[in-house]
Protein backbone atom coordinates (compact mmCIF):
# COMPACT_ATOMS: atom_id res chain seq x y z
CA UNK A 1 84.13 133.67 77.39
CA UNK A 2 84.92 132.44 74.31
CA UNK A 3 86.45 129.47 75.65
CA UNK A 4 83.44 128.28 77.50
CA UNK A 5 81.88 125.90 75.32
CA UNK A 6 85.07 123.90 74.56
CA UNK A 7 85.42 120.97 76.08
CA UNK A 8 87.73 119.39 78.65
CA UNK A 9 89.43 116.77 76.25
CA UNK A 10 89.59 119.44 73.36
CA UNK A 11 92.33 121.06 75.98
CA UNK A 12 93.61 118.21 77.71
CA UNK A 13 94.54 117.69 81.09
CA UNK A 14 97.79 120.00 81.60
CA UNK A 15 96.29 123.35 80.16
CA UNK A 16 93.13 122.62 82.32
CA UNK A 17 95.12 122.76 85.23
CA UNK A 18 97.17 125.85 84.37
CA UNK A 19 94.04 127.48 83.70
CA UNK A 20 92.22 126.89 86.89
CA UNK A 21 95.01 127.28 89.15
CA UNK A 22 95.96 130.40 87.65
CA UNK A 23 95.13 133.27 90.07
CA UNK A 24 94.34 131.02 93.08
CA UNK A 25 95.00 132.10 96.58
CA UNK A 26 98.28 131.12 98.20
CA UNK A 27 99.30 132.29 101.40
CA UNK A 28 102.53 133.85 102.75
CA UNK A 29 103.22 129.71 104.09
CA UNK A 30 102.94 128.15 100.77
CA UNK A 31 106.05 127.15 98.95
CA UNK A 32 104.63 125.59 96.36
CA UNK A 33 101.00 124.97 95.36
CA UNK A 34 99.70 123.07 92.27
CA UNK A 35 102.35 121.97 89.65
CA UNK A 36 104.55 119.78 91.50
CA UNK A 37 104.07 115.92 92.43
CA UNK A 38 102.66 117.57 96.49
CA UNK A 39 101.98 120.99 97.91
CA UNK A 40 104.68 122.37 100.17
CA UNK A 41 103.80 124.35 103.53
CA UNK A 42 105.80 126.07 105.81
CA UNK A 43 105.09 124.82 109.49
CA UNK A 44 106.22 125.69 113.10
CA UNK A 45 109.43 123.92 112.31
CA UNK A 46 112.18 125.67 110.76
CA UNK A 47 114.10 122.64 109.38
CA UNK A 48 111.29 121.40 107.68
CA UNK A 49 108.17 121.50 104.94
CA UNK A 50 104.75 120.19 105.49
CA UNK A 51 103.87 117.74 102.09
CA UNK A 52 100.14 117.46 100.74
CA UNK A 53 98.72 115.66 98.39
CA UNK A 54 95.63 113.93 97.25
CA UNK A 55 95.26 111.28 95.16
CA UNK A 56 92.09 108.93 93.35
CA UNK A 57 91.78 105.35 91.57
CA UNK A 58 88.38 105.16 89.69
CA UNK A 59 86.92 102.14 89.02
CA UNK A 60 87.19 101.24 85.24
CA UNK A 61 90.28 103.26 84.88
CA UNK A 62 92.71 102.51 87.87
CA UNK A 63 91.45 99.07 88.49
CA UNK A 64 89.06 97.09 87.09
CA UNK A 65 85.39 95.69 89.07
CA UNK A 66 87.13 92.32 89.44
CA UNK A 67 90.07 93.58 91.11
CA UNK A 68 90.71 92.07 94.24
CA UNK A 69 89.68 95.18 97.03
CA UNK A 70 93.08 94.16 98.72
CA UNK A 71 94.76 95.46 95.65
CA UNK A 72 92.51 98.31 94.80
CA UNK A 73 93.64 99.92 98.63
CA UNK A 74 97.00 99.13 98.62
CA UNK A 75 97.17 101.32 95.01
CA UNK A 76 95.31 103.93 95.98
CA UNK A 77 97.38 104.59 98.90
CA UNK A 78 101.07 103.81 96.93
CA UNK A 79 100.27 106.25 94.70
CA UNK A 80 100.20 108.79 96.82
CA UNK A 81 102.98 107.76 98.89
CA UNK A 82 105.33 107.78 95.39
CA UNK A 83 104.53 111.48 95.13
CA UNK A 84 105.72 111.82 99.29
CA UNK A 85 108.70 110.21 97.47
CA UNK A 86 109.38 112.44 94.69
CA UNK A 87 109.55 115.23 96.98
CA UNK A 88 112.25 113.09 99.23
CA UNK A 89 109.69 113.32 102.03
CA UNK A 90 108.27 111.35 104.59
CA UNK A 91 104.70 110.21 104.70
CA UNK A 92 102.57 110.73 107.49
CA UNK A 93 99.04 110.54 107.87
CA UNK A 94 95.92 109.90 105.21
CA UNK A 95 92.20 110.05 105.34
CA UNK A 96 90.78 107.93 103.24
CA UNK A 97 87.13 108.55 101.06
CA UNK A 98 85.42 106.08 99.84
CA UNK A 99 82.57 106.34 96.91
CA UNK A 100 80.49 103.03 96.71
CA UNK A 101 77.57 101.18 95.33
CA UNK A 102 74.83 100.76 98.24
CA UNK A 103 74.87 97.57 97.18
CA UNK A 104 78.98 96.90 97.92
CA UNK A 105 79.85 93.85 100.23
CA UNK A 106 80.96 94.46 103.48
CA UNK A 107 83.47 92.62 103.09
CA UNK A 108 84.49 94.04 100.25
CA UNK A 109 85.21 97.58 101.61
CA UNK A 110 87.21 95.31 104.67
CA UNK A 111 89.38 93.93 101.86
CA UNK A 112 90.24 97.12 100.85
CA UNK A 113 91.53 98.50 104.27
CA UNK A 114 93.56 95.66 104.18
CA UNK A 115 95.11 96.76 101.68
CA UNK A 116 95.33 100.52 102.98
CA UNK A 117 97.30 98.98 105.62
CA UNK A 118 99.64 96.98 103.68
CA UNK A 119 100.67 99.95 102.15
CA UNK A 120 100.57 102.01 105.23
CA UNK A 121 102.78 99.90 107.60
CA UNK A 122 106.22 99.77 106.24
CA UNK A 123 106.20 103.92 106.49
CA UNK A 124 104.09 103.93 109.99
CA UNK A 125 101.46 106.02 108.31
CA UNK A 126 98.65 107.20 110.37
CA UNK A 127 94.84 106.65 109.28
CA UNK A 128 93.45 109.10 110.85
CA UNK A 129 89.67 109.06 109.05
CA UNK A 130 87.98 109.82 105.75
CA UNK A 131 84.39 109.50 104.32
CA UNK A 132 82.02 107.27 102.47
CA UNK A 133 79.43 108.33 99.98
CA UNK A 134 77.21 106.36 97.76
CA UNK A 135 77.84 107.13 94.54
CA UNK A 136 74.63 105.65 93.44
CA UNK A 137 73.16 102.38 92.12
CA UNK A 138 74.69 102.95 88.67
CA UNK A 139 77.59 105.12 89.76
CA UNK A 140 81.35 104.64 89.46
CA UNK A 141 83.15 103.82 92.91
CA UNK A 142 86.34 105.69 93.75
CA UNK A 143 88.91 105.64 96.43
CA UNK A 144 90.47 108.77 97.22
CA UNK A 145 93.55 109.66 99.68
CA UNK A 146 94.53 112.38 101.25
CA UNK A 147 97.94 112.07 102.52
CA UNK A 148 100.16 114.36 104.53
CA UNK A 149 104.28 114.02 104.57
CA UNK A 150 107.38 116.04 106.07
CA UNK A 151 110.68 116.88 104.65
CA UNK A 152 113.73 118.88 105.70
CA UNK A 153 113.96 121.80 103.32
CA UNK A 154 117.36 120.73 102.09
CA UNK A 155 116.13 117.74 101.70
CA UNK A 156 113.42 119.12 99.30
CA UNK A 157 112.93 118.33 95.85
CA UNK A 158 111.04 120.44 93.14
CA UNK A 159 110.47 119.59 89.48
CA UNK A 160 111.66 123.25 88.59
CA UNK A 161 114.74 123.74 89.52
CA UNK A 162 116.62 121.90 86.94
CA UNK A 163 119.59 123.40 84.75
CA UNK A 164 119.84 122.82 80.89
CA UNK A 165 123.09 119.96 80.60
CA UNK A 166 121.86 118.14 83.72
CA UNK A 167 121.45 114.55 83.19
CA UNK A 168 118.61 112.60 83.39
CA UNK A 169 118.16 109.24 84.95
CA UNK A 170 115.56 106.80 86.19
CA UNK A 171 114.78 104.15 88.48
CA UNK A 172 113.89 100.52 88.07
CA UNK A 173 112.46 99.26 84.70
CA UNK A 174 109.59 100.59 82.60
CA UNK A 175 106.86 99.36 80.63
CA UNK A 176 103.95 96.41 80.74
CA UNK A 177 103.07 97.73 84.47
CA UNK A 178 99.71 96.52 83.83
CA UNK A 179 100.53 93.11 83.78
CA UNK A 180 100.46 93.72 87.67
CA UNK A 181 102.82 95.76 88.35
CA UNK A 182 100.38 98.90 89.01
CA UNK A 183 99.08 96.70 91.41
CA UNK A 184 102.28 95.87 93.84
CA UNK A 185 104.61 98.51 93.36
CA UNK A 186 106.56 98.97 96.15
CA UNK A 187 106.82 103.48 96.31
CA UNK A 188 110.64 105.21 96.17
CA UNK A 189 110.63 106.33 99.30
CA UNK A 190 113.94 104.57 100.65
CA UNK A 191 115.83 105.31 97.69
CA UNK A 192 114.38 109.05 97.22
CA UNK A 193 115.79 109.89 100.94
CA UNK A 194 119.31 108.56 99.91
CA UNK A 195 119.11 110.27 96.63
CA UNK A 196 118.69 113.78 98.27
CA UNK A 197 120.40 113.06 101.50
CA UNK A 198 123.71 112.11 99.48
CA UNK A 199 123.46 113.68 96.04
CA UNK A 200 120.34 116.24 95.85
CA UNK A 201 118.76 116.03 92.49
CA UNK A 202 117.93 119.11 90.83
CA UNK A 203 114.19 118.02 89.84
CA UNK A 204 112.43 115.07 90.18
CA UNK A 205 108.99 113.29 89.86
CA UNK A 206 107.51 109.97 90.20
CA UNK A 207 106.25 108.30 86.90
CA UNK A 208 102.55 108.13 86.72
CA UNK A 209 101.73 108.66 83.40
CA UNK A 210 104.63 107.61 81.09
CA UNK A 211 108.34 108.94 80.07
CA UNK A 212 106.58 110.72 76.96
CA UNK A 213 103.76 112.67 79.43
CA UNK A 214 106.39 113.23 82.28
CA UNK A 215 109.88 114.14 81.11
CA UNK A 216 107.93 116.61 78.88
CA UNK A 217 106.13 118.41 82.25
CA UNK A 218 109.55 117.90 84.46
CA UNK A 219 111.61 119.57 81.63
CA UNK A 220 108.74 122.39 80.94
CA UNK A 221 108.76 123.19 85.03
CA UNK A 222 112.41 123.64 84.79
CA UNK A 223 112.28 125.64 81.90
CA UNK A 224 114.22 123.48 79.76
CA UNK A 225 114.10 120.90 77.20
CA UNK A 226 115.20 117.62 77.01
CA UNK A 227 117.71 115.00 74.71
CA UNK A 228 117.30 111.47 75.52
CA UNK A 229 118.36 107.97 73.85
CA UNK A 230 115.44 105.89 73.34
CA UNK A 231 117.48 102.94 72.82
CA UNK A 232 119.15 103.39 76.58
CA UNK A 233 115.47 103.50 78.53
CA UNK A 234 115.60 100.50 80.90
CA UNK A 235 112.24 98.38 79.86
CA UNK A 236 110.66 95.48 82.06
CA UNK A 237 111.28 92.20 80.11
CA UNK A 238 109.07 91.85 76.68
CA UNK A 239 108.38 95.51 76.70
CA UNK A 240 108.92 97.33 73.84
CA UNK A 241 110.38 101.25 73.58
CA UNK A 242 107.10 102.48 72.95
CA UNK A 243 105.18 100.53 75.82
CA UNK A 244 108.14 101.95 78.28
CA UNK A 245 107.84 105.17 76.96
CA UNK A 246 103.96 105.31 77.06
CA UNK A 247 102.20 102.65 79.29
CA UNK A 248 102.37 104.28 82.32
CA UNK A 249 102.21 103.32 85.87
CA UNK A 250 105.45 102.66 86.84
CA UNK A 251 105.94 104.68 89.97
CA UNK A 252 110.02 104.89 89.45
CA UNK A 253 111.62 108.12 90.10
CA UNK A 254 112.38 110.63 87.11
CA UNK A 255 115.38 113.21 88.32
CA UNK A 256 118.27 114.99 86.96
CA UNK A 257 121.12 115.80 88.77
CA UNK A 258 124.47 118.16 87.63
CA UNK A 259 126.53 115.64 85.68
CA UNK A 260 129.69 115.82 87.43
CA UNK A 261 128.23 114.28 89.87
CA UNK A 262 127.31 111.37 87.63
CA UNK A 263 129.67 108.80 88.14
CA UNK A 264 129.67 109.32 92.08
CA UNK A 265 126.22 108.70 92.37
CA UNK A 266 126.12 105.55 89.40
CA UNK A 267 129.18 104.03 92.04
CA UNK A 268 127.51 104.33 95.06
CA UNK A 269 123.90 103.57 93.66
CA UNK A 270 124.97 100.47 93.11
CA UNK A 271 126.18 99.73 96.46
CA UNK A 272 123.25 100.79 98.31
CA UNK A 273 120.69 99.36 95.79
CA UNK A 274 122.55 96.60 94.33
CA UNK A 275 118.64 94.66 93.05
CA UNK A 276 117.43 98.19 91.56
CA UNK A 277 118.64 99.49 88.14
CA UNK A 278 119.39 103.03 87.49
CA UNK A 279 120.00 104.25 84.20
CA UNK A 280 121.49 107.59 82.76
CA UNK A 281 118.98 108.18 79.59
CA UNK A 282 119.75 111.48 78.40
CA UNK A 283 120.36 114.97 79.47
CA UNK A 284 118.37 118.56 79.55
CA UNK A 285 118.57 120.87 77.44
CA UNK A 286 118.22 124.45 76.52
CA UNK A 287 114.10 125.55 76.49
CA UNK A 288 112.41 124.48 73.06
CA UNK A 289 114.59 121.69 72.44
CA UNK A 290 112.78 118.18 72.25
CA UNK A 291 114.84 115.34 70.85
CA UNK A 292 112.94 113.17 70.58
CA UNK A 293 109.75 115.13 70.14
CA UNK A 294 107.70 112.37 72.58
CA UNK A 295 103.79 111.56 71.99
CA UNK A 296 101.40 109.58 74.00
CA UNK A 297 101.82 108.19 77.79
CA UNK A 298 98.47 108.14 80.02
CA UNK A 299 95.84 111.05 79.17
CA UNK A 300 93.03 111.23 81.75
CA UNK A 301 90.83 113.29 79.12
């Protein structure tokens, strides 16, 4: 009880979530519940998980009122999709909720299942329904999805199962993703399915909030630390270290992976993904190491 008048951003977002997760229910089919990038379920097949997640874009924060609606669906369904990725799943099917102004277009809510569908069709992903609420005349709209994905359980990748000396690498380029990018990302899926098919990662997660927020939580589930080299993190042109380490919204893949594999998986990387960097930017490390000691990427409170 002493706790209960503090607020939510005296706390932040991580120690809110470990403190209302702590103690919930989880059934003898749960794998794993809240703390990775999706749920994982057992289901009536023995080869494989069942993937949940659910995901929001706020108006104001994840896109702004003049967004085009096209763009605001297509993002709110990616995102989730990147976290079916970071598992090394499949997508499947979403519901869809919708929170709007009585006063919203028509049109404007068909714009944005336009976009829904843009994202859905290159994965075959079922829409199988949602909801709509008003959020009032002066409320703040808000998509959220609900998405559902499979993955063989060898297949199966968990952000806590990392070992200390494992090295770290990421996808693509970071930084300046607001200059569209969070917009049009195309989600890891392809490359997350090779990754685990061929070389397994130990961990992995899909980069929402920023190197500094995410290698932090990914190193913390495995019960490590981390050592990285700044100067070696792959940035989108004109971005600087700190804008690639902090800006967030990048949806590339985070993993590590035991470095004797390493130079199997940099050779063949390239030959399957010849347009998409990857980049080696550090290591794990033993539990209470941080080098560098990272600050800032996205805070939602």
């Amino acid at each position: 009880m002493a706790n209960s008048s503090k607020k939510i951003k005296e706390i932040g977002e991580d120690l809110l979530i470990k403190r209302i997760t702590k103690g919930l229910p989880l059934g003898e089919d749960v794998v794993a519940g809240a703390g990775d990038d999706c749920a994982v379920i057992t289901n009536n097949d023995s080869q494989s998980y069942l993937l949940l997640k659910i995901d929001c874009v706020i108006e104001g924060i994840h896109y702004m009122k003049l967004t085009p609606p096209s763009a605001v669906g297509y993002k709110a369904l990616s995102r989730a999709i990147s976290d079916i990725a970071a598992m090394g799943g499949t997508p499947k099917h979403a519901m869809i909720s919708l929170s709007l102004r009585p006063e919203c277009n028509v049109s404007y809510v068909n714009s944005l299942y336009h976009g829904l569908l843009k994202a859905s069709s290159p994965y075959n992903i079922s829409i199988v329904g949602g909801e709509t609420a008003s959020c009032g005349k002066n409320g703040t709209p808000s998509v959220t999805v609900s998405l559902t994905g499979e993955v063989r359980k060898d297949h199966c990748c968990f952000r806590s199962q990392g070992k200390s000396e494992n090295a770290l690498f990421v996808t693509g380029k970071l930084g300046k993703s607001l200059n569209g990018h969070h917009l049009r990302f195309t989600p890891r899926i392809e490359e997350a399915q090779w990754l685990t098919k061929k070389f397994k990662p130990t961990a992995m997660m899909d980069l929402s909030d920023g190197l500094a927020s995410d290698l932090p939580r990914l190193a913390k589930s495995s019960n490590c630390g981390y050592s990285i080299e700044t100067k070696t993190i792959p940035r989108t042109r004109g971005a600087s270290i700190k804008e690639a380490l902090c800006d967030g919204e990048d949806y590339e893949l985070l993993f590590a992976i035991s470095s004797k594999n390493c130079k199997n998986l940099e050779t063949a990387w390239l030959k399957k993904f010849p347009s998409l960097a990857l980049t080696r930017i550090g290591k794990l490390s033993p539990k209470g190491t941080a080098n560098p000691d990272l600050k800032g990427g996205w805070k939602h409170f």
